[in-house]
C-alpha atoms as a PDB file:
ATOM      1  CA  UNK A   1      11.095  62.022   0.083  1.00  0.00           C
ATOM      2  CA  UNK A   2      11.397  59.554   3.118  1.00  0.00           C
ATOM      3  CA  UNK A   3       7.647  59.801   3.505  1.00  0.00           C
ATOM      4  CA  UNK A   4       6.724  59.764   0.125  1.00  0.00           C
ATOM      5  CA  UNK A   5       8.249  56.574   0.049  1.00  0.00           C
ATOM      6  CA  UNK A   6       6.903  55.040   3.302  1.00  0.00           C
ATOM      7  CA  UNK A   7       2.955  55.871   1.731  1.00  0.00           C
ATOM      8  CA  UNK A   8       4.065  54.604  -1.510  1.00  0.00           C
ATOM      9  CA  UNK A   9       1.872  51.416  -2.354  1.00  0.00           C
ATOM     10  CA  UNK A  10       4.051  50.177  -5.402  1.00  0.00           C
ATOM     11  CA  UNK A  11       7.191  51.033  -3.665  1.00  0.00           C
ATOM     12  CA  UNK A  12       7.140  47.372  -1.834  1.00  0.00           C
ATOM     13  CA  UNK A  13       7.683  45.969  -5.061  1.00  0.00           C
ATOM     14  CA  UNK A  14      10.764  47.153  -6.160  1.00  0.00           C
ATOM     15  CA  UNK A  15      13.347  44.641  -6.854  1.00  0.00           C
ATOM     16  CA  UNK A  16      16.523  46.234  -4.867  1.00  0.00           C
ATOM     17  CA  UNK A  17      20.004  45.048  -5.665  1.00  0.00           C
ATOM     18  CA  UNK A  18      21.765  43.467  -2.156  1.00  0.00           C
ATOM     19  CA  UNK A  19      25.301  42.830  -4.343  1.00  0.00           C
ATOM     20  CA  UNK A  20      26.160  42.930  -7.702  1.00  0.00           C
ATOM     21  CA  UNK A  21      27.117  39.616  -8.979  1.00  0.00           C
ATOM     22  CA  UNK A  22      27.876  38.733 -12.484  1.00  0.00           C
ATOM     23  CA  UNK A  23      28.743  35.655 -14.461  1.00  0.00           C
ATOM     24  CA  UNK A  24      30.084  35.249 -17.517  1.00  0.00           C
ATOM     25  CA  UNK A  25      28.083  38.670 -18.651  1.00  0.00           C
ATOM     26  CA  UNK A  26      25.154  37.779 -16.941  1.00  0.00           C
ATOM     27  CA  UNK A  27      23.466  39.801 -14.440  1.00  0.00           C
ATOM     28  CA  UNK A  28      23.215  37.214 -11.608  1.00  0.00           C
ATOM     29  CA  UNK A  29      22.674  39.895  -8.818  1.00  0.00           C
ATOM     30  CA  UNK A  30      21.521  39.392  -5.372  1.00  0.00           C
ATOM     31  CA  UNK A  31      18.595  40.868  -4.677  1.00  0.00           C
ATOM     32  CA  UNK A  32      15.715  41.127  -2.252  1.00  0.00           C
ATOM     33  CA  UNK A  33      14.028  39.096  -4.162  1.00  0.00           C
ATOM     34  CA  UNK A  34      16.626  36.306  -3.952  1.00  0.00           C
ATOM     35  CA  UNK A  35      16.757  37.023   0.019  1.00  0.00           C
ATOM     36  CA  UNK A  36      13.423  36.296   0.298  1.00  0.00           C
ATOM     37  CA  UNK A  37      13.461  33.275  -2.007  1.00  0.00           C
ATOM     38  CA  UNK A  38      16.170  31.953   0.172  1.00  0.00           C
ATOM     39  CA  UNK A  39      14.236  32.813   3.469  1.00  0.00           C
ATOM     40  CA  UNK A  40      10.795  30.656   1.881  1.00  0.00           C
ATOM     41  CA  UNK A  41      13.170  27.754   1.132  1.00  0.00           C
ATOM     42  CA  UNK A  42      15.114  27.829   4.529  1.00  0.00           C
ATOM     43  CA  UNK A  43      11.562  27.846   6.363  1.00  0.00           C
ATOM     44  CA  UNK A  44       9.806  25.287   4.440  1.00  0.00           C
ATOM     45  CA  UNK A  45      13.090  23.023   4.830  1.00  0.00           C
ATOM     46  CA  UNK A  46      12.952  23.280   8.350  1.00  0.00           C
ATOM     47  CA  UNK A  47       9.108  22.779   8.698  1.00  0.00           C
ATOM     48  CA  UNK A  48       9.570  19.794   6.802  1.00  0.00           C
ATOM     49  CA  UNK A  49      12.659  18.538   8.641  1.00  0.00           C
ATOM     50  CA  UNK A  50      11.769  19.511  12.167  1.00  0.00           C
ATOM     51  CA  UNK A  51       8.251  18.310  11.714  1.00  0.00           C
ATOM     52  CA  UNK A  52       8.811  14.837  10.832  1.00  0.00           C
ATOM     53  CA  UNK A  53      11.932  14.273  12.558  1.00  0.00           C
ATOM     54  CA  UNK A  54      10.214  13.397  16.158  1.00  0.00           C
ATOM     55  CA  UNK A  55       7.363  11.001  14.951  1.00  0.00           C
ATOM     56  CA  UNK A  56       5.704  11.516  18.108  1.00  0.00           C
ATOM     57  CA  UNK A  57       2.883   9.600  18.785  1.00  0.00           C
ATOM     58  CA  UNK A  58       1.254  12.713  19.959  1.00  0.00           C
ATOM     59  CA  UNK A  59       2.406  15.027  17.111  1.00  0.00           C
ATOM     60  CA  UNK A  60       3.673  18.229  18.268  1.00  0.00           C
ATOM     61  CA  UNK A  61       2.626  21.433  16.589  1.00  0.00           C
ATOM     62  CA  UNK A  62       5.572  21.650  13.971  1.00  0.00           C
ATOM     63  CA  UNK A  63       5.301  17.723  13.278  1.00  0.00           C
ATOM     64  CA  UNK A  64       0.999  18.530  13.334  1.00  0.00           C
ATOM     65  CA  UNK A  65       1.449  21.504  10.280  1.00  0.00           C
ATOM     66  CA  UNK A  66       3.919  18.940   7.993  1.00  0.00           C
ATOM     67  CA  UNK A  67       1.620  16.499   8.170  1.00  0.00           C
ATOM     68  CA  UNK A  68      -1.327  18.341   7.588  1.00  0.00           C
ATOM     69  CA  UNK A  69       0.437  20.082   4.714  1.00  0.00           C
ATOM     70  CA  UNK A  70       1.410  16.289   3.637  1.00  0.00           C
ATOM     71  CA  UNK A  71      -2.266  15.040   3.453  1.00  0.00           C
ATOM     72  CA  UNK A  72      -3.417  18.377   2.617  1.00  0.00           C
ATOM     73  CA  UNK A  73      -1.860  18.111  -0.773  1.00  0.00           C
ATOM     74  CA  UNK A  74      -2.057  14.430  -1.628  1.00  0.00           C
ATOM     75  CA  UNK A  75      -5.803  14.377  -1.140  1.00  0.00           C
ATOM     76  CA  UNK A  76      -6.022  16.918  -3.651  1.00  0.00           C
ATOM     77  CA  UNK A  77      -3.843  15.173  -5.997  1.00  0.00           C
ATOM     78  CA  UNK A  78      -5.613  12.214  -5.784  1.00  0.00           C
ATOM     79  CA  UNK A  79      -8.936  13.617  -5.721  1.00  0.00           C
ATOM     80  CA  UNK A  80      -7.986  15.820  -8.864  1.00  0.00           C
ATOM     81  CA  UNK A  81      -5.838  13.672 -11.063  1.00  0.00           C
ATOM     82  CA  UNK A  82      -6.024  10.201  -9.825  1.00  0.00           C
ATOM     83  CA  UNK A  83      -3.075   7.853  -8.356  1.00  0.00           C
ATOM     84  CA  UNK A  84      -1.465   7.875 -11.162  1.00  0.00           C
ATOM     85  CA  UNK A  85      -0.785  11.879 -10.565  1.00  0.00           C
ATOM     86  CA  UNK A  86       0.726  10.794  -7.091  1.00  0.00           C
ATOM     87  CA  UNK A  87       3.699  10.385  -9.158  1.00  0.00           C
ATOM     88  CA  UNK A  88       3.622  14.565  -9.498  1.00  0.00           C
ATOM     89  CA  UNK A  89       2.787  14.938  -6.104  1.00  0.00           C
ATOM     90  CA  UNK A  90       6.911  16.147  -4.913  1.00  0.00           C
ATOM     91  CA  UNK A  91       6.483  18.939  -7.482  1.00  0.00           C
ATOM     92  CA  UNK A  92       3.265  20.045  -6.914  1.00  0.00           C
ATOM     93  CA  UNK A  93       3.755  19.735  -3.263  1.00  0.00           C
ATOM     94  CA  UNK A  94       7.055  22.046  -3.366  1.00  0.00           C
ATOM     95  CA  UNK A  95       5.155  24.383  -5.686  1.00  0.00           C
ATOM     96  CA  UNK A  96       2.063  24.711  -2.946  1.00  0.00           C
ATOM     97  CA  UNK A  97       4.525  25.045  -0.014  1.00  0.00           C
ATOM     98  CA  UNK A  98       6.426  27.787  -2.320  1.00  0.00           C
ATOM     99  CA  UNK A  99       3.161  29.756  -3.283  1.00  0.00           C
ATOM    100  CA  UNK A 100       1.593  29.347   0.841  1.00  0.00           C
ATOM    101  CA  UNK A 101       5.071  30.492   2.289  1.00  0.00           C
ATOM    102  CA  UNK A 102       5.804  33.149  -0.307  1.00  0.00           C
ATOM    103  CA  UNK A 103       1.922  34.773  -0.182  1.00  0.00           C
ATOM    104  CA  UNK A 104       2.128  34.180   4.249  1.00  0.00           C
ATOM    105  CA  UNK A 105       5.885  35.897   4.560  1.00  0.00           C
ATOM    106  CA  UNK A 106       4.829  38.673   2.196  1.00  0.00           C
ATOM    107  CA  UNK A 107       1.908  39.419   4.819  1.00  0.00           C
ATOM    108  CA  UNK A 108       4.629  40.254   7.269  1.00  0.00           C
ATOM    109  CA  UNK A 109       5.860  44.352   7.149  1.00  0.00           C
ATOM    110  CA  UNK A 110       8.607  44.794   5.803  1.00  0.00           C
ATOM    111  CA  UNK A 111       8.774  41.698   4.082  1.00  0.00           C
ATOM    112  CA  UNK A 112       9.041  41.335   0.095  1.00  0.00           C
ATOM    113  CA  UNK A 113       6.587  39.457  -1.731  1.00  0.00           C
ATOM    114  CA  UNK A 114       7.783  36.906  -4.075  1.00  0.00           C
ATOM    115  CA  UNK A 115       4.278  36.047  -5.564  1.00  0.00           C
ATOM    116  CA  UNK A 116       3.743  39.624  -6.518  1.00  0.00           C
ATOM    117  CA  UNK A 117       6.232  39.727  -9.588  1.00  0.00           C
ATOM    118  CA  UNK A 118       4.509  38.200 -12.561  1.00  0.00           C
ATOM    119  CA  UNK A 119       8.260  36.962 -14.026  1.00  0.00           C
ATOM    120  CA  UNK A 120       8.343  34.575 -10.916  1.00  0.00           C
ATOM    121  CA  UNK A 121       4.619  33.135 -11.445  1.00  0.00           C
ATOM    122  CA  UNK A 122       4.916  33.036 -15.031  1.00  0.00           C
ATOM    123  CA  UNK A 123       7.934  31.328 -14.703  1.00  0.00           C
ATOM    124  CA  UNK A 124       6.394  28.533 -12.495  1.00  0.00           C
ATOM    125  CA  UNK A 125       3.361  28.361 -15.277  1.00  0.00           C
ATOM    126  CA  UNK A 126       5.523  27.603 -17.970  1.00  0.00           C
ATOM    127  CA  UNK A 127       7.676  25.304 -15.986  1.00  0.00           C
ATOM    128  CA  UNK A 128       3.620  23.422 -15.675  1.00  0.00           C
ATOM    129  CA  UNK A 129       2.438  23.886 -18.891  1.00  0.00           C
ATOM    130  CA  UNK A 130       5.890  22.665 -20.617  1.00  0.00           C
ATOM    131  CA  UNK A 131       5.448  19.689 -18.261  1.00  0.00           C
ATOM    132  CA  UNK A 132       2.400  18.587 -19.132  1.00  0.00           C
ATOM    133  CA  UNK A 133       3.342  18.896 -22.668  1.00  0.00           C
ATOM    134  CA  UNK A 134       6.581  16.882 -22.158  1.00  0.00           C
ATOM    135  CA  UNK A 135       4.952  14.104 -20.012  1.00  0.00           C
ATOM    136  CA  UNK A 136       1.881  14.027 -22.588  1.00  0.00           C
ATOM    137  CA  UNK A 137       3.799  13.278 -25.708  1.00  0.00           C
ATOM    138  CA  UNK A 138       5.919  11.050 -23.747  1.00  0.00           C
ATOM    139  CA  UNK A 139       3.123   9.023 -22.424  1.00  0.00           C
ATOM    140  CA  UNK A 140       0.830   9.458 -25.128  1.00  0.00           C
ATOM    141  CA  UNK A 141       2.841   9.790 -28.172  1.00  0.00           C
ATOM    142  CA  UNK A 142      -0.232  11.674 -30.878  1.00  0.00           C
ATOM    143  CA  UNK A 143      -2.383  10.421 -28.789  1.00  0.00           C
ATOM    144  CA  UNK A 144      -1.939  12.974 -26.677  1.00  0.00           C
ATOM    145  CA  UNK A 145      -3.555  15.881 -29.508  1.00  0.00           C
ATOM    146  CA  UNK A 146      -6.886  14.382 -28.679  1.00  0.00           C
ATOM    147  CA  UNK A 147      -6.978  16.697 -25.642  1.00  0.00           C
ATOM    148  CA  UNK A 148      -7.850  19.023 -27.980  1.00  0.00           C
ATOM    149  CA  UNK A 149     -10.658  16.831 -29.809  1.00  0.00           C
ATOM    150  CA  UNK A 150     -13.874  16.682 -27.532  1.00  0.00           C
ATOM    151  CA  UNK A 151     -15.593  13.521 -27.928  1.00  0.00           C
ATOM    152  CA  UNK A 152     -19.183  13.996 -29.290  1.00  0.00           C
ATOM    153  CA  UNK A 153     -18.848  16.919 -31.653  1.00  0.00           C
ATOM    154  CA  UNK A 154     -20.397  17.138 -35.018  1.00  0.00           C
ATOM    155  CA  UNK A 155     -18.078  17.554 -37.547  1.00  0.00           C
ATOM    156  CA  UNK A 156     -19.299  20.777 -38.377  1.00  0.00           C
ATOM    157  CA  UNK A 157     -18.362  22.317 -35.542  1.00  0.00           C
ATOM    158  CA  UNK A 158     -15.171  20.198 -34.565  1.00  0.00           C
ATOM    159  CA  UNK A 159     -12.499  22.882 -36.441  1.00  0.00           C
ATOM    160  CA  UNK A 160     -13.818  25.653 -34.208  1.00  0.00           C
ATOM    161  CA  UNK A 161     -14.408  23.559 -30.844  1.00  0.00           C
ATOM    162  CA  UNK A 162     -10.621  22.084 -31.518  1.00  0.00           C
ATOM    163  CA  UNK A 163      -9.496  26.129 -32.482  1.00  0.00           C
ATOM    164  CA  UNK A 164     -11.204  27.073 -29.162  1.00  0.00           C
ATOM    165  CA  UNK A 165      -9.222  24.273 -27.136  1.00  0.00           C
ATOM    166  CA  UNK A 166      -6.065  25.218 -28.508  1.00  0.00           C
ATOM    167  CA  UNK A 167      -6.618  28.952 -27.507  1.00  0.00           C
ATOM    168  CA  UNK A 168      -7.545  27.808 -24.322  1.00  0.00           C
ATOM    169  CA  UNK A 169      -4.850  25.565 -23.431  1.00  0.00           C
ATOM    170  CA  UNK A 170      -1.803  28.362 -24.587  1.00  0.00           C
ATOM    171  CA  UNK A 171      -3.719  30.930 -22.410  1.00  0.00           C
ATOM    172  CA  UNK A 172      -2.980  28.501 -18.874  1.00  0.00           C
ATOM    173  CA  UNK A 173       0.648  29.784 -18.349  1.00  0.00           C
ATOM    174  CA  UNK A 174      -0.848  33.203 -18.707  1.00  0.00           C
ATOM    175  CA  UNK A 175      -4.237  33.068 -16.500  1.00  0.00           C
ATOM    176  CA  UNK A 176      -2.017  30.854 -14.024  1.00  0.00           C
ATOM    177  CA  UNK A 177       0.037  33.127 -13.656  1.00  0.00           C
ATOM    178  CA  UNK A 178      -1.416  36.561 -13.895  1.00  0.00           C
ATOM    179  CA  UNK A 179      -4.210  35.483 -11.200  1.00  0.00           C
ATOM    180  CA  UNK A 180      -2.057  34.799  -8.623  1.00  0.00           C
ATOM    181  CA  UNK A 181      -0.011  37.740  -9.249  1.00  0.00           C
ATOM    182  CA  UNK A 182      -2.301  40.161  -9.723  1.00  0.00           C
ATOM    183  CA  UNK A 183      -4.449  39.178  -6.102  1.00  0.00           C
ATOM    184  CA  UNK A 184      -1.288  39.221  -4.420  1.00  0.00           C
ATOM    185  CA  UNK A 185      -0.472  42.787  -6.392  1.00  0.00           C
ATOM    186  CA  UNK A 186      -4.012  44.321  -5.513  1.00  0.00           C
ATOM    187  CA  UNK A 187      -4.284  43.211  -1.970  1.00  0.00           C
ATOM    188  CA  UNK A 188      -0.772  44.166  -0.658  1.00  0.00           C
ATOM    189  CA  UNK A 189      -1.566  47.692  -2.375  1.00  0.00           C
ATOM    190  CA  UNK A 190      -4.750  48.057  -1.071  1.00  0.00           C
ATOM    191  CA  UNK A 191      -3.466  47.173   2.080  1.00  0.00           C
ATOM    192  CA  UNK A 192      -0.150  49.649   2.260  1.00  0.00           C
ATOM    193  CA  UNK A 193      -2.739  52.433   0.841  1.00  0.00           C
ATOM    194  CA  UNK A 194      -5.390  51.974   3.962  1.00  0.00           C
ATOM    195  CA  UNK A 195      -2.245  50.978   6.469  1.00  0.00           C
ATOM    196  CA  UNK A 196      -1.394  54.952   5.150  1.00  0.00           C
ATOM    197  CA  UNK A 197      -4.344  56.174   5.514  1.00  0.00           C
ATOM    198  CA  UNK A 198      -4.957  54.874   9.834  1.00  0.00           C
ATOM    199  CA  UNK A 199      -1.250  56.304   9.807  1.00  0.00           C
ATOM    200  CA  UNK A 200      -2.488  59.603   8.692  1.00  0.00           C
ATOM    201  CA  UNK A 201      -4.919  59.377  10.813  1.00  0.00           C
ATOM    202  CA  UNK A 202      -3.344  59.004  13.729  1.00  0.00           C
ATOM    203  CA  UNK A 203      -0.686  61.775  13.311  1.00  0.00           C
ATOM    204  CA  UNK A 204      -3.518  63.955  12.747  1.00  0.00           C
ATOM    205  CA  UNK A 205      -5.164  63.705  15.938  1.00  0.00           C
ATOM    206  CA  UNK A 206      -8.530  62.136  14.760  1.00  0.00           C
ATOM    207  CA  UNK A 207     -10.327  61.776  17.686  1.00  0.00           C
ATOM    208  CA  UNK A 208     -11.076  58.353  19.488  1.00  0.00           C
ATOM    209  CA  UNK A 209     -14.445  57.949  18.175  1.00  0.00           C
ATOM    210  CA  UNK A 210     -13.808  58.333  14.622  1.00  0.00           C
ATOM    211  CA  UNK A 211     -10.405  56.491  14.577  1.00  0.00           C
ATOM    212  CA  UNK A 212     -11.078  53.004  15.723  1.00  0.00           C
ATOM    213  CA  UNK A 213     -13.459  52.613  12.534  1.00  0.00           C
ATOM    214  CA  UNK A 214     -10.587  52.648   9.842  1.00  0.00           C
ATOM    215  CA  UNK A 215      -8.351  50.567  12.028  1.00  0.00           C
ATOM    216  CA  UNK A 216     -10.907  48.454  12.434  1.00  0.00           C
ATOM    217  CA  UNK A 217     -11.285  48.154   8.919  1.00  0.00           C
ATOM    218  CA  UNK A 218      -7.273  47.331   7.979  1.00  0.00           C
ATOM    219  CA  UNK A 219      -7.551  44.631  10.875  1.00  0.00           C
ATOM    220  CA  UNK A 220     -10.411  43.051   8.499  1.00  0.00           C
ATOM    221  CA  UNK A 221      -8.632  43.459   5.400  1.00  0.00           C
ATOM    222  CA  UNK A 222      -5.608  41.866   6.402  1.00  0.00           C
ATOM    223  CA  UNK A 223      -7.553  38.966   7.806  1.00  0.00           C
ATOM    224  CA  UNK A 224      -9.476  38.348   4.114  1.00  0.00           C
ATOM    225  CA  UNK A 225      -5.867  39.006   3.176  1.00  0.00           C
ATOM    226  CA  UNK A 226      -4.419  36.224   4.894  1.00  0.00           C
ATOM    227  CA  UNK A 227      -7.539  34.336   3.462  1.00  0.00           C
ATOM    228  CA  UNK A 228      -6.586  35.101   0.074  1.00  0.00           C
ATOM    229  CA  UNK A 229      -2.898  34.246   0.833  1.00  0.00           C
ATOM    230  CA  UNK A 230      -3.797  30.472   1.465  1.00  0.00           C
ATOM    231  CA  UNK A 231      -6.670  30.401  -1.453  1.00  0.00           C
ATOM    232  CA  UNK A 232      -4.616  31.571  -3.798  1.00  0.00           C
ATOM    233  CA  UNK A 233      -2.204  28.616  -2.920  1.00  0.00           C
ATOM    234  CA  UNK A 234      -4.989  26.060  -2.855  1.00  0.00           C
ATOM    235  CA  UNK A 235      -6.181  27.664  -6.442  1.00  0.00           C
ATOM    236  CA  UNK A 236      -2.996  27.414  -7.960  1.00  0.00           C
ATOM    237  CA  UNK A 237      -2.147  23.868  -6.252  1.00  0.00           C
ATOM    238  CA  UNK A 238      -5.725  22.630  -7.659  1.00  0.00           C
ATOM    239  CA  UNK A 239      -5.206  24.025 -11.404  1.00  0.00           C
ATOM    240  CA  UNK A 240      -1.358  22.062 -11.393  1.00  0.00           C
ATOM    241  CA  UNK A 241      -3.003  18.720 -10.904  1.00  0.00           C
ATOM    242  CA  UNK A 242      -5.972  19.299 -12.889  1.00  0.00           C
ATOM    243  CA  UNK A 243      -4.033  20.601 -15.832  1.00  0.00           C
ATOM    244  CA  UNK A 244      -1.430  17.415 -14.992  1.00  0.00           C
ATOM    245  CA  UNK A 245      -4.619  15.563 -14.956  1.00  0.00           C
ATOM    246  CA  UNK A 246      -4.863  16.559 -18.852  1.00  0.00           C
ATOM    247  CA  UNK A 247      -0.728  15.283 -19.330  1.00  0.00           C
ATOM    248  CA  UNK A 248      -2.287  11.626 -17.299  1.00  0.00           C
ATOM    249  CA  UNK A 249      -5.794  11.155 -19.348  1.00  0.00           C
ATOM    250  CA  UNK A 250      -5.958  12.941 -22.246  1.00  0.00           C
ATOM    251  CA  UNK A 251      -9.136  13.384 -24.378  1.00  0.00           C
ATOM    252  CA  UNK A 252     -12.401  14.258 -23.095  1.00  0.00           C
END
């Protein structure tokens, strides 16, 4: 059972209880989940904190990666949704240092991937989508429904081209959300299935010709992996401020 469980590829997602913990009837357990949450905060806190604590004048490698991060992420708010979204850049800053750290850590064996469970990246695309919603009427007042009235239409075909943007805006949370969880899904699975299969490999005595091809071939993988890791970051960074973008200028 011990090595079914070791080949398993869906096994690394299980959520495992750490210590039941329950408030006022709800289910408020630790789990590894939480753990891992907890580990992705600690670590970002302390890149941020140790990294711009020195101010070098020669930045040092920590103080080097914060500011990168930093500039990183305001040039694509800015780029994306104006200054005027620079007043979103704290959340969509924490939410690309959450997404990098969580997809990065997840890489490691061992490790649990937060990104992986779609109730954690939906919950992060409705927290979006409700905020652009929130800030739009706020700002915007009605105005704000012309998002979903493209300038230039006839008036023939405005009730479906308005029908289509309304579809299109309540899918977000779910496209947000399911395409970050299901790359981070597919490649950790693909990964633990050929990680299994060099394993098998090498217990079975392949010999030294054949056997460096297929661990040649993981070392590859997990390198696009890692690739995909940051992407996916970027992607779902990007998407914030250009759906925030919608919340700041509304209409077409």
């Amino acid at each position: 059972m011990a090595e079914e469980q070791t080949i398993d590829p869906i096994h690394q997602f299980n959520i495992n209880r750490i210590f039941d913990l329950h408030v006022g009837g709800v289910d408020a357990s630790f789990t590894n989940a939480s753990l891992f949450m907890l580990i992705i905060f600690v670590a970002i806190t302390a890149l941020m904190v140790l990294g711009t604590s020195g101010r070098h004048i020669v930045p040092t490698r920590l103080q080097a990666a914060a500011e990168m991060a930093y500039e990183f992420v305001a040039s694509t708010v800015r780029d994306t949704a104006g200054t005027a979204g620079m007043r979103f850049f704290p959340f969509v800053f924490s939410l690309f240092m959450f997404v990098l750290f969580s997809n990065l850590i997840g890489l490691i064996p061992g490790a649990f991937t937060v990104t992986s469970q779609i109730v954690v990246t939906f919950a992060f695309s409705a927290l979006i989508i409700g905020l652009v919603l929130v800030y739009g009427f706020w700002k915007h007042g009605a105005h704000f429904l012309h998002l979903f009235v493209p300038s230039g239409v006839t008036p023939a075909l405005l009730p479906f081209i308005v029908l289509i943007e309304i579809i299109s805006f309540a899918a977000r949370p779910i496209t947000l959300s399911v395409r970050l969880f299901a790359n981070m899904l597919a490649g950790h699975i693909t990964l633990k299935v050929f990680g299994g299969f060099v394993a098998m490999l090498l217990g079975a005595g392949v010999s030294a010709v054949i056997f460096p091809l297929p661990l040649i071939a993981i070392i590859l993988l997990f390198a696009l992996e890692l690739l995909v890791a940051v992407l996916q970051a970027y992607v779902f960074a990007i998407l914030t401020c250009v759906y925030l973008n919608d919340a700041i200028h509304p209409g077409h």
